[in-house]
Protein backbone atom coordinates (compact mmCIF):
# COMPACT_ATOMS: atom_id res chain seq x y z
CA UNK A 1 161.77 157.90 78.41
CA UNK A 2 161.52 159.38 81.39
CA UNK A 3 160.39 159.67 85.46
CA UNK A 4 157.20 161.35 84.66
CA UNK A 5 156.09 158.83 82.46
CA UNK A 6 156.78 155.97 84.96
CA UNK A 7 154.94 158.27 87.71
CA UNK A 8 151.83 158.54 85.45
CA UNK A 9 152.33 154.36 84.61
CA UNK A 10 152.23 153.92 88.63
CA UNK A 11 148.91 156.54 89.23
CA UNK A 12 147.19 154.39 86.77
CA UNK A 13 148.03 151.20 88.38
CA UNK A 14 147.00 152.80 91.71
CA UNK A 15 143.55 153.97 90.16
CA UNK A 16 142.35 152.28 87.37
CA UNK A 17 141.44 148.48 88.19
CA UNK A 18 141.36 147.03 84.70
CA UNK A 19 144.74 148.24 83.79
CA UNK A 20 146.02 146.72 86.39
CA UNK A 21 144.92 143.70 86.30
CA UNK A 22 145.17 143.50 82.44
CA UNK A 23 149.50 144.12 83.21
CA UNK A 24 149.03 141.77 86.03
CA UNK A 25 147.85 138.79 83.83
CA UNK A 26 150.55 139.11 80.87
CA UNK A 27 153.36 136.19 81.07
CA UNK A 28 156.78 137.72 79.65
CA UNK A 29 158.58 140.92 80.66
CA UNK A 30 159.10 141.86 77.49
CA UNK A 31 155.23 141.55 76.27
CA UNK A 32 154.48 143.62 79.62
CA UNK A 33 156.83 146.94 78.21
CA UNK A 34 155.28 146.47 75.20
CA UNK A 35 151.75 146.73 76.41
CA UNK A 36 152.51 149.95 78.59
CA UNK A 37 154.41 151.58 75.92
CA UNK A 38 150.99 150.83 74.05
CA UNK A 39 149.01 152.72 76.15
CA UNK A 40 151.42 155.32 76.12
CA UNK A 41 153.62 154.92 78.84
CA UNK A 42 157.49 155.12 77.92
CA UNK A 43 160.00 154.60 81.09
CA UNK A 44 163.00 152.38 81.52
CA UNK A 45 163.20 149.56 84.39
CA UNK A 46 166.02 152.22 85.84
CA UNK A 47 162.98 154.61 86.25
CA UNK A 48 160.90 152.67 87.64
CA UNK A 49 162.99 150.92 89.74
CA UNK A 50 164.03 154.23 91.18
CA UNK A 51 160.56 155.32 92.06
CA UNK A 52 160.00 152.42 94.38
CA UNK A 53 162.36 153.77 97.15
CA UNK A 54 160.39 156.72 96.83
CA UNK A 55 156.95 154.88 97.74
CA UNK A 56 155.98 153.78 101.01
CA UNK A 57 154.56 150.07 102.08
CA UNK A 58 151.07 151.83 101.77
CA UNK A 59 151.54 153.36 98.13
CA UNK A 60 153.31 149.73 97.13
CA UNK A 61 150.18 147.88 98.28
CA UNK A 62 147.69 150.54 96.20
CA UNK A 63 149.99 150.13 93.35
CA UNK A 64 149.64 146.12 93.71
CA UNK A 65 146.33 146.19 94.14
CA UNK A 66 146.67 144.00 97.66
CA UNK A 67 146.32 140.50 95.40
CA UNK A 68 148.98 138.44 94.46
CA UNK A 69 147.64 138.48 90.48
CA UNK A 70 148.07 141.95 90.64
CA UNK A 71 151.13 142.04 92.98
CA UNK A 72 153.15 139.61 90.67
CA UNK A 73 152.65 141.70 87.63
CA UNK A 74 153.91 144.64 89.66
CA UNK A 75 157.26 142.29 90.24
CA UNK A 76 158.15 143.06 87.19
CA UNK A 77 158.37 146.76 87.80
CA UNK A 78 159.61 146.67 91.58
């Protein structure tokens, strides 16, 4: 696990669309962790949680992808 990892799982969010919205649109928590680790992402909610002081509104917004689909998979993780 570590900080890296959960800065390279927020990039993607920020850049790649389908990723996003394919996190965005699973139900449970736990099948959302299971789905990054899957595409080889491997972070703990501590981590990731941590990173979000270090964003700003703007990189929050990217991240969410400005919709709430996108923004309430993204709960999960902020």
């Amino acid at each position: 696990m570590s900080i890296e990892s959960a800065k390279a799982f927020l990039e993607r969010m920020k850049n790649d669309e389908d990723f996003r919205k394919s996190v965005g649109e699973i139900a449970t928590s736990k099948e959302r962790m299971e789905y990054v680790k899957g595409a080889g992402f491997d972070f703990t909610m501590e981590e990731i949680a941590n990173l979000k002081d270090e964003l700003s509104d703007d990189d929050l917004e990217k991240v969410a992808g400005g919709d709430e689909c996108s923004w309430k998979g993204m709960r999960m993780w902020m």
